[in-house]
N, C-alpha and C. Protein backbone atom coordinates (compact mmCIF):
# COMPACT_ATOMS: atom_id res chain seq x y z
N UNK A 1 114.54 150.05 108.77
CA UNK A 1 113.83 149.51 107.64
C UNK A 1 112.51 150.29 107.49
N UNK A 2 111.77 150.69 106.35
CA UNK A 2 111.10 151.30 105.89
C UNK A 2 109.81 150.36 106.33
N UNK A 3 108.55 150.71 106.06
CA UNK A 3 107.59 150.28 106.60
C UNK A 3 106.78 149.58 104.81
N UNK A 4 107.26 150.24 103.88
CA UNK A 4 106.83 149.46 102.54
C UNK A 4 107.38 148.27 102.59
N UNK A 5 108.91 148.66 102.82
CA UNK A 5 109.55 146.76 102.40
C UNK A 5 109.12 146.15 103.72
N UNK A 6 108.89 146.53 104.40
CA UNK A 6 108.58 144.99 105.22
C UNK A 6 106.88 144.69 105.39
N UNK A 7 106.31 145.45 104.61
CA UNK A 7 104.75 144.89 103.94
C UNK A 7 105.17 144.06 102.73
N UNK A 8 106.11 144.48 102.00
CA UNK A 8 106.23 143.39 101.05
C UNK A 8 106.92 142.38 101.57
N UNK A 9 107.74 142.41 102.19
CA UNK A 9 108.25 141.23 102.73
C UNK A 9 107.55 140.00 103.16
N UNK A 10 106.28 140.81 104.49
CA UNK A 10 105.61 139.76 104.66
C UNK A 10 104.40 139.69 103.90
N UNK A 11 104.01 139.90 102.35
CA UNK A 11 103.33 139.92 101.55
C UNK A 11 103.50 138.35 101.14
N UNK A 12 105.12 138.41 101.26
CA UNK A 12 106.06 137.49 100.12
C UNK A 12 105.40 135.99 101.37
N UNK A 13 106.09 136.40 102.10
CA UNK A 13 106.12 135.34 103.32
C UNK A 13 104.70 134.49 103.88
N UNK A 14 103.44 135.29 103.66
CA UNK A 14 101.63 134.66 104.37
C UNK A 14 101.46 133.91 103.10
N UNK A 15 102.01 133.94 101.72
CA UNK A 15 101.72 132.48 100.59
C UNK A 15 102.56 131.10 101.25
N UNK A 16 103.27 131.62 101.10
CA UNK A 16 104.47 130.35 101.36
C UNK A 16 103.99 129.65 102.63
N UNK A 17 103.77 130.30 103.90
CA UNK A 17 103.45 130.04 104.90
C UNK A 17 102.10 129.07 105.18
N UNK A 18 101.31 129.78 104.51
CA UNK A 18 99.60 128.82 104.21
C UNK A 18 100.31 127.95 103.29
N UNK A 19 101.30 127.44 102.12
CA UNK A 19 101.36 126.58 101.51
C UNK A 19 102.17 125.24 101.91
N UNK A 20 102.86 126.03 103.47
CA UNK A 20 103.80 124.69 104.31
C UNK A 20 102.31 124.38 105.14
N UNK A 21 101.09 125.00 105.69
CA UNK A 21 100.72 124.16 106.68
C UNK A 21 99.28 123.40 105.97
N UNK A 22 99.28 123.81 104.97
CA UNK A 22 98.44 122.99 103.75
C UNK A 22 98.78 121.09 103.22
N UNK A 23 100.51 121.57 103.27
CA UNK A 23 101.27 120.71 102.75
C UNK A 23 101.46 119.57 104.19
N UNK A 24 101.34 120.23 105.13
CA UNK A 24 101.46 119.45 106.49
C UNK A 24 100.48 118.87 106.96
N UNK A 25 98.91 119.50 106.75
CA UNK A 25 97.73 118.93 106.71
C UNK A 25 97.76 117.20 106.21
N UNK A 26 98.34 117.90 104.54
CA UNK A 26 97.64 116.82 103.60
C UNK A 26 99.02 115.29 104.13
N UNK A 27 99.72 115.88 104.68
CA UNK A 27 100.81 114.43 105.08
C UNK A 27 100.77 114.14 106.00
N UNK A 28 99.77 114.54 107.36
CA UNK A 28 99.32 114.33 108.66
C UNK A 28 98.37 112.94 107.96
N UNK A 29 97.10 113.58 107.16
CA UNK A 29 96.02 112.81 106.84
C UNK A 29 96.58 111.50 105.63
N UNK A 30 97.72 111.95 105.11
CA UNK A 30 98.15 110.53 104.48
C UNK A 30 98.64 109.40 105.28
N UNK A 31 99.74 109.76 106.16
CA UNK A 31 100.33 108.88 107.78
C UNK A 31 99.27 108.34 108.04
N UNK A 32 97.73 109.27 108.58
CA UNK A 32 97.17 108.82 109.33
C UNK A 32 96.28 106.94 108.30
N UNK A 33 96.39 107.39 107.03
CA UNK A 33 95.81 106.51 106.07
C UNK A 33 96.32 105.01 105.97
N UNK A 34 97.89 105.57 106.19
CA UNK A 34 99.15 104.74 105.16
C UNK A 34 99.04 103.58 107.12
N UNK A 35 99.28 104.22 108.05
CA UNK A 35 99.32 103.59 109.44
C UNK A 35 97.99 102.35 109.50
N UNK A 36 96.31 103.01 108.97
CA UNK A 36 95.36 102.06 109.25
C UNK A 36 95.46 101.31 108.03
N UNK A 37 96.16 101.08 107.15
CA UNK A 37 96.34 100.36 106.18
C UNK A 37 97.38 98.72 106.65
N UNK A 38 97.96 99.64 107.26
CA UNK A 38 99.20 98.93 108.15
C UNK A 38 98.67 97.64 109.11
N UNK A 39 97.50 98.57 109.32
CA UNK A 39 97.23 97.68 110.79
C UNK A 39 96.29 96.46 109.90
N UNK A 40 95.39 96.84 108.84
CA UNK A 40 94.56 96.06 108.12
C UNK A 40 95.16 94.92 107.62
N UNK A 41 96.75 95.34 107.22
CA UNK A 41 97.43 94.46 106.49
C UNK A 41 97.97 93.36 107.58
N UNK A 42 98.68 93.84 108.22
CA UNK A 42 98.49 93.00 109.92
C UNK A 42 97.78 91.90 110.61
N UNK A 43 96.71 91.90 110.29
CA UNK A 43 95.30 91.66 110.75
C UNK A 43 94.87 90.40 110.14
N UNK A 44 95.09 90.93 108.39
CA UNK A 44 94.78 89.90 107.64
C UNK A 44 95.59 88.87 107.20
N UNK A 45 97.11 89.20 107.82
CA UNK A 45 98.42 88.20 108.03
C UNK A 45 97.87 87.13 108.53
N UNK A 46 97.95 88.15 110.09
CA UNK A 46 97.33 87.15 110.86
C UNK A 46 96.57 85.63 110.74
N UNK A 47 95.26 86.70 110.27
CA UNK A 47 94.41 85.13 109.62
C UNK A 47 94.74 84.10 108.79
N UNK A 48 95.47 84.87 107.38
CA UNK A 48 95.94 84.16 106.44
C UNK A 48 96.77 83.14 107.20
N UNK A 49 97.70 83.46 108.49
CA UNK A 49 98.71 82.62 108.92
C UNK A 49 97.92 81.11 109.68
N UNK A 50 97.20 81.72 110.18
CA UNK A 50 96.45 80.53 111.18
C UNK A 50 95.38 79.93 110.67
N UNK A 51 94.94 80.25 108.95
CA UNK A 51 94.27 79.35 108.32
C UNK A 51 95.17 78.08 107.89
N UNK A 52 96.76 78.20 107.90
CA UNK A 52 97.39 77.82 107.02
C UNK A 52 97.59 76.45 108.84
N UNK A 53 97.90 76.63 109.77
CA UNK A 53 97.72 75.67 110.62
C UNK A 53 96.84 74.67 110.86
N UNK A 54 95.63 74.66 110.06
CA UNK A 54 94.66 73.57 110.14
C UNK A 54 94.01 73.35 111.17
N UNK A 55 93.85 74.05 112.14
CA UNK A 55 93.00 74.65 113.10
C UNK A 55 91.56 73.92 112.96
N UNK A 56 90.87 73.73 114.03
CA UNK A 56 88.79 73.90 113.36
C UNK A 56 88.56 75.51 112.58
N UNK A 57 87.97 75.47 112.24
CA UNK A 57 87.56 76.37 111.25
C UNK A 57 86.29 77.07 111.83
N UNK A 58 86.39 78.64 112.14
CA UNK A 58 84.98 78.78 112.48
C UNK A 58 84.18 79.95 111.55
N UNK A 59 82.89 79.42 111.37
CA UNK A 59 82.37 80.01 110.11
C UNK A 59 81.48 81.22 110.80
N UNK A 60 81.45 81.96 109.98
CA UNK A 60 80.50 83.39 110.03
C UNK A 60 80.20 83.97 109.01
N UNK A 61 78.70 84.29 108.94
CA UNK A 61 77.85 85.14 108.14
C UNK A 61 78.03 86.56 107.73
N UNK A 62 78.05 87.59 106.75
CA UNK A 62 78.15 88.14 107.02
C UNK A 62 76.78 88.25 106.01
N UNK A 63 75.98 89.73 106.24
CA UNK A 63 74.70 90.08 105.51
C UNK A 63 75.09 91.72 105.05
N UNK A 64 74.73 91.64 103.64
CA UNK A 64 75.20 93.08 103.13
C UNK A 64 73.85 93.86 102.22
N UNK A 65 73.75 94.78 102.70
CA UNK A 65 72.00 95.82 102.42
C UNK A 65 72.44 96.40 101.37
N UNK A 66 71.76 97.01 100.32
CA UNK A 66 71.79 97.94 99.71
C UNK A 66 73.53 98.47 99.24
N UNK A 67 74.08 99.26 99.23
CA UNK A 67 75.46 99.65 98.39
C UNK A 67 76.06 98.74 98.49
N UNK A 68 76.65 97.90 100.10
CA UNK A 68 77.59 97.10 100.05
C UNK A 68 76.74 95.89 98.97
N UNK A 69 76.19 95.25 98.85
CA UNK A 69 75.65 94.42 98.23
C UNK A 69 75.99 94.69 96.80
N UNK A 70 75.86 95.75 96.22
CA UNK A 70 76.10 95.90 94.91
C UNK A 70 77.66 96.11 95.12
N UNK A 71 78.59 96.48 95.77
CA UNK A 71 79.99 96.35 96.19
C UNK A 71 80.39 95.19 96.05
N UNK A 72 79.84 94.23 96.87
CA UNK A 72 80.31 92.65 97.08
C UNK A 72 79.59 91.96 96.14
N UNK A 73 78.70 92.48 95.45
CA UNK A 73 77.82 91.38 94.06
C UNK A 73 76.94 90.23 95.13
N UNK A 74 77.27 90.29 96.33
CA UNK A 74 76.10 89.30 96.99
C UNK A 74 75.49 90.01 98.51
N UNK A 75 74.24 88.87 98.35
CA UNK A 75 73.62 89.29 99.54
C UNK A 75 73.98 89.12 101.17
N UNK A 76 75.00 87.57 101.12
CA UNK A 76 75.51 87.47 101.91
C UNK A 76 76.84 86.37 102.09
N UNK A 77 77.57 86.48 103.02
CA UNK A 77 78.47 85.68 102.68
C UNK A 77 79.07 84.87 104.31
N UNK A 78 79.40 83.66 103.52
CA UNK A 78 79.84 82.95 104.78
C UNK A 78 81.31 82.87 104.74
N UNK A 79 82.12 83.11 105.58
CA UNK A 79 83.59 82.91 105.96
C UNK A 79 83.52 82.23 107.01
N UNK A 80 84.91 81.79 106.69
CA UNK A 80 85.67 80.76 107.99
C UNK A 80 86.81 81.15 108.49
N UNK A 81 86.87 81.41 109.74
CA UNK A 81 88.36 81.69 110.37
C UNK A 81 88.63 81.02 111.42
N UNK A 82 89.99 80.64 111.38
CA UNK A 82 90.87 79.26 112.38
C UNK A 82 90.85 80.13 113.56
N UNK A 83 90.45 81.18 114.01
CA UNK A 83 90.87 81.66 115.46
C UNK A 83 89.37 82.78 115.36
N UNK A 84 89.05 82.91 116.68
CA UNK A 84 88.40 84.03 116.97
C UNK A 84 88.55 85.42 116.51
N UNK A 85 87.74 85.72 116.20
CA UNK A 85 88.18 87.47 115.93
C UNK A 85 86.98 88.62 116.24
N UNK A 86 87.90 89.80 116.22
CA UNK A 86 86.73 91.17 116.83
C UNK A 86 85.60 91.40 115.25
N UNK A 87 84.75 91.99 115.49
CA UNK A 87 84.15 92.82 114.58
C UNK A 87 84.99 93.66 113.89
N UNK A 88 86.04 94.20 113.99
CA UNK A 88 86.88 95.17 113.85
C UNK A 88 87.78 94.75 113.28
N UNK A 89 88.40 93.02 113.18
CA UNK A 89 89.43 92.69 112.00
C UNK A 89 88.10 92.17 111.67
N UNK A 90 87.03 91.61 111.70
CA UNK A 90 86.11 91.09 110.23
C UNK A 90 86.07 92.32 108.67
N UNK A 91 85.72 93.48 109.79
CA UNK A 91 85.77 94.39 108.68
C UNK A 91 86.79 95.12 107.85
N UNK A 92 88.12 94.63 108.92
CA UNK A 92 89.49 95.07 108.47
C UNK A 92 89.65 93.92 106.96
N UNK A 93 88.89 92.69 107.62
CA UNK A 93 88.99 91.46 106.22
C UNK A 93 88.59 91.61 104.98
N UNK A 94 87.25 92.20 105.30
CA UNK A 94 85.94 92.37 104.13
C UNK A 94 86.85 93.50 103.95
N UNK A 95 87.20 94.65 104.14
CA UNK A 95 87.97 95.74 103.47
C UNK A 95 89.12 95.15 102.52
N UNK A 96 90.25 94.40 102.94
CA UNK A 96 90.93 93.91 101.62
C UNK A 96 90.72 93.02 100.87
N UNK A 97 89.57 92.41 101.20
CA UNK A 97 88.86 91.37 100.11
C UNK A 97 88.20 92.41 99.34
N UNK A 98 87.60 92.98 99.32
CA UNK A 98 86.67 93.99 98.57
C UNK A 98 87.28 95.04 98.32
N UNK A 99 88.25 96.05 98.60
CA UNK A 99 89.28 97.06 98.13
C UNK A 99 88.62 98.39 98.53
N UNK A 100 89.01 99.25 97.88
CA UNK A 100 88.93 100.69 97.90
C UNK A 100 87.66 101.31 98.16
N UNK A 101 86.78 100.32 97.60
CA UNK A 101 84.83 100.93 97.43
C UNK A 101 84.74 100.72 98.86
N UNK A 102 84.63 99.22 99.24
CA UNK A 102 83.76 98.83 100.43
C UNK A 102 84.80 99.79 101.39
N UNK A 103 86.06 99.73 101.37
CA UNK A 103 86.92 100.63 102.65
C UNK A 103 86.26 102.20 102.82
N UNK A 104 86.21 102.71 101.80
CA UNK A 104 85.63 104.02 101.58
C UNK A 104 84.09 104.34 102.42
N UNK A 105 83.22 103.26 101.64
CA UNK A 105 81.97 102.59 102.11
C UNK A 105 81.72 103.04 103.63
N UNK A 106 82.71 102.02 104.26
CA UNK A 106 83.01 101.46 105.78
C UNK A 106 83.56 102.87 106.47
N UNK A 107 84.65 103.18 106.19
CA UNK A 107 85.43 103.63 106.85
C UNK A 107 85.73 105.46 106.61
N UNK A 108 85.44 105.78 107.77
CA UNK A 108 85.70 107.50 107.88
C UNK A 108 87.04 107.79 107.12
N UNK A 109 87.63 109.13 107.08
CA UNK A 109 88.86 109.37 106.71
C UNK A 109 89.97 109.49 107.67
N UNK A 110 89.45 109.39 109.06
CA UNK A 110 90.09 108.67 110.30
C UNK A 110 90.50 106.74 110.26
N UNK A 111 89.53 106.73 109.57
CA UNK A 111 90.00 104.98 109.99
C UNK A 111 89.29 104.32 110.62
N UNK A 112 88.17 105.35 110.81
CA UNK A 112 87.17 104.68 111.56
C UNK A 112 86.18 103.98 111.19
N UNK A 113 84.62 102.91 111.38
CA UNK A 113 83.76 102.93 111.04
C UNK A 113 82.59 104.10 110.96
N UNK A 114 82.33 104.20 109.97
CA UNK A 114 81.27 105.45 109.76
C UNK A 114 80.19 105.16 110.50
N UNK A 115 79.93 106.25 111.07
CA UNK A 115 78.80 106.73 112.56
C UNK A 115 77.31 106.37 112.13
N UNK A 116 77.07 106.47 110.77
CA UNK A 116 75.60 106.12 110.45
C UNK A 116 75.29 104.98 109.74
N UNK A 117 76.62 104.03 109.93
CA UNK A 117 76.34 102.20 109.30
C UNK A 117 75.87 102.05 110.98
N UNK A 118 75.17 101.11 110.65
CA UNK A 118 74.90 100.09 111.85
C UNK A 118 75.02 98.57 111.98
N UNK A 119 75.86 98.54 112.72
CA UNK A 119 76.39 96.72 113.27
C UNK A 119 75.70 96.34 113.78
N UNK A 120 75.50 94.83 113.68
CA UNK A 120 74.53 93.78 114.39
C UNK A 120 75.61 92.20 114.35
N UNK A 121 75.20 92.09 115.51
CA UNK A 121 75.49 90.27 115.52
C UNK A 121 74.58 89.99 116.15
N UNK A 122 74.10 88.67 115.44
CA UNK A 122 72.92 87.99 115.78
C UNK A 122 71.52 88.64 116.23
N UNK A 123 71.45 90.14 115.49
CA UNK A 123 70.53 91.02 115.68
C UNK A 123 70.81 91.82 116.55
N UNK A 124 71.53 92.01 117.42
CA UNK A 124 71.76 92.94 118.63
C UNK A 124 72.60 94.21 117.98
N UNK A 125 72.70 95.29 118.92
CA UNK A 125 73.40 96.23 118.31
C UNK A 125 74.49 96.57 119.03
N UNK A 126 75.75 97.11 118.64
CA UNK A 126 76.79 97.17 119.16
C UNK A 126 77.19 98.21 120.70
N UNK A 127 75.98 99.08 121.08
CA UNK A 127 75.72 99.21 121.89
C UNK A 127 75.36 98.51 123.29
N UNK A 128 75.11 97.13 122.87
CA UNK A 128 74.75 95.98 123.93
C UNK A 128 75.38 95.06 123.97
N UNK A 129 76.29 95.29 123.15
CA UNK A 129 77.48 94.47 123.47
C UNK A 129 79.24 94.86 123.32
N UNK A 130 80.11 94.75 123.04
CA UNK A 130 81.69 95.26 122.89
C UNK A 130 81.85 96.53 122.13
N UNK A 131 81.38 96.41 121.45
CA UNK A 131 81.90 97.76 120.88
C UNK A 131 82.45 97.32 119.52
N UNK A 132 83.13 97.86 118.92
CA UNK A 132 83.81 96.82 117.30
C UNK A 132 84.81 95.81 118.20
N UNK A 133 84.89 95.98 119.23
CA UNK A 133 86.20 94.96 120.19
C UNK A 133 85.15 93.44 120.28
N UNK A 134 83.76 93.44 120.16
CA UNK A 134 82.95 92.38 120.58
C UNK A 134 83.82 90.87 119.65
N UNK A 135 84.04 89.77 120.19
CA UNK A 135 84.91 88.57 119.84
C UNK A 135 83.79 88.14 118.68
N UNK A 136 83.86 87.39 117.54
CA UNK A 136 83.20 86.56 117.14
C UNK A 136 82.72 85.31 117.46
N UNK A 137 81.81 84.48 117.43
CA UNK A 137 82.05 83.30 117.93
C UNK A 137 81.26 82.41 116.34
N UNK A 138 81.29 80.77 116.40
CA UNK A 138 80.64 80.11 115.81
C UNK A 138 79.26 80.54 115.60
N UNK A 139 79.24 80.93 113.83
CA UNK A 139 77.71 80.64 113.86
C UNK A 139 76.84 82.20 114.05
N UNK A 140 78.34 83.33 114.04
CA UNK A 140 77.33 84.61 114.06
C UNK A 140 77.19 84.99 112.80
N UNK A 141 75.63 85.72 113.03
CA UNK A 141 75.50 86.31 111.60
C UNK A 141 75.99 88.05 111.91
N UNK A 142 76.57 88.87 111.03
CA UNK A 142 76.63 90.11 110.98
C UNK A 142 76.00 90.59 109.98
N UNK A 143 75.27 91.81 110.51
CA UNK A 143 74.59 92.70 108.98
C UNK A 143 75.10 93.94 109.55
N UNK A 144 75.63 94.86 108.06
CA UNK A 144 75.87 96.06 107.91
C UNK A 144 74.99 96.41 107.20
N UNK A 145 74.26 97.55 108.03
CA UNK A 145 72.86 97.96 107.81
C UNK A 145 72.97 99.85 107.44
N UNK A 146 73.00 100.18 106.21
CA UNK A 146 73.22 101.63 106.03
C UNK A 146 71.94 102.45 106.43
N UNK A 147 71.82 103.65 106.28
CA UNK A 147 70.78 104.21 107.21
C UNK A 147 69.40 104.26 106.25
N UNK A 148 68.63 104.00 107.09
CA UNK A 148 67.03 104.08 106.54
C UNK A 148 66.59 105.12 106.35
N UNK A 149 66.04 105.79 105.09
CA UNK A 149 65.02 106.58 104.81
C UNK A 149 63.48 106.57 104.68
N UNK A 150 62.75 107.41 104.74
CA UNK A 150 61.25 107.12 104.46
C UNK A 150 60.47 108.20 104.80
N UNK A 151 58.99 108.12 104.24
CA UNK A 151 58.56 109.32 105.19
C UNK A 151 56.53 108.71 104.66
């Protein structure tokens, strides 16, 4: 084989090639979307199921600063849930109560909580206590606190 055709050959071949691992990217990062959606939906079964048992009811605060506030139209809000829960389905909650903005808001393109909101219960920071795993109990307040500017 000649040394022209097989420059064109693999001329033909480095498009196609960048356009399968482009295409593999973008359906890695959809899975990874369509899966924490999964788990959100899960989550909020859950609750929905064990409100429906008539359980005691336990209430919690939540406090919303600046964007989320104009997201949720209020400053703060009280919920009730029949069972304990982490920081981590509260916000899995407030995400399908509130939709696409506040998830976006909240949540990296991992699925994660974004690194420069800051969590509090009952004023403390999530460093001093669980982690988003920390349990809820009766009577906590949470604020999602976006980052401060000034000078």
């Amino acid at each position: 084989m000649d040394c022209g055709a097989e420059k064109k050959r693999t001329m033909r071949i480095l498009p196609l090639a960048s356009s399968v691992t482009i295409i593999l990217i973008k359906t890695s990062i959809l899975l990874t979307h369509l899966n924490n959606i999964r788990k959100r939906t899960a989550i909020s079964d859950r609750i929905r199921k064990s409100k429906r048992r008539g359980k005691n009811q336990m209430k919690i605060t939540v406090r919303f600063f600046t964007v989320l506030r104009e997201i949720t139209g209020k400053k703060e809000e009280k919920l009730e849930f029949t069972n304990s829960i982490t920081l981590n389905e509260l916000l899995d909650h407030l995400s399908r109560r509130y939709g696409r903005q506040f998830t976006d808001y909240v949540y990296n393109a991992n699925g994660k909580p974004r690194s420069y909101l800051q969590f509090l219960i009952n004023g403390k920071g999530l460093t001093t206590l669980e982690d988003f795993r920390t349990r809820l109990k009766e009577g906590d307040k949470v604020a999602i606190i976006p980052p401060v500017g000034g000078g």
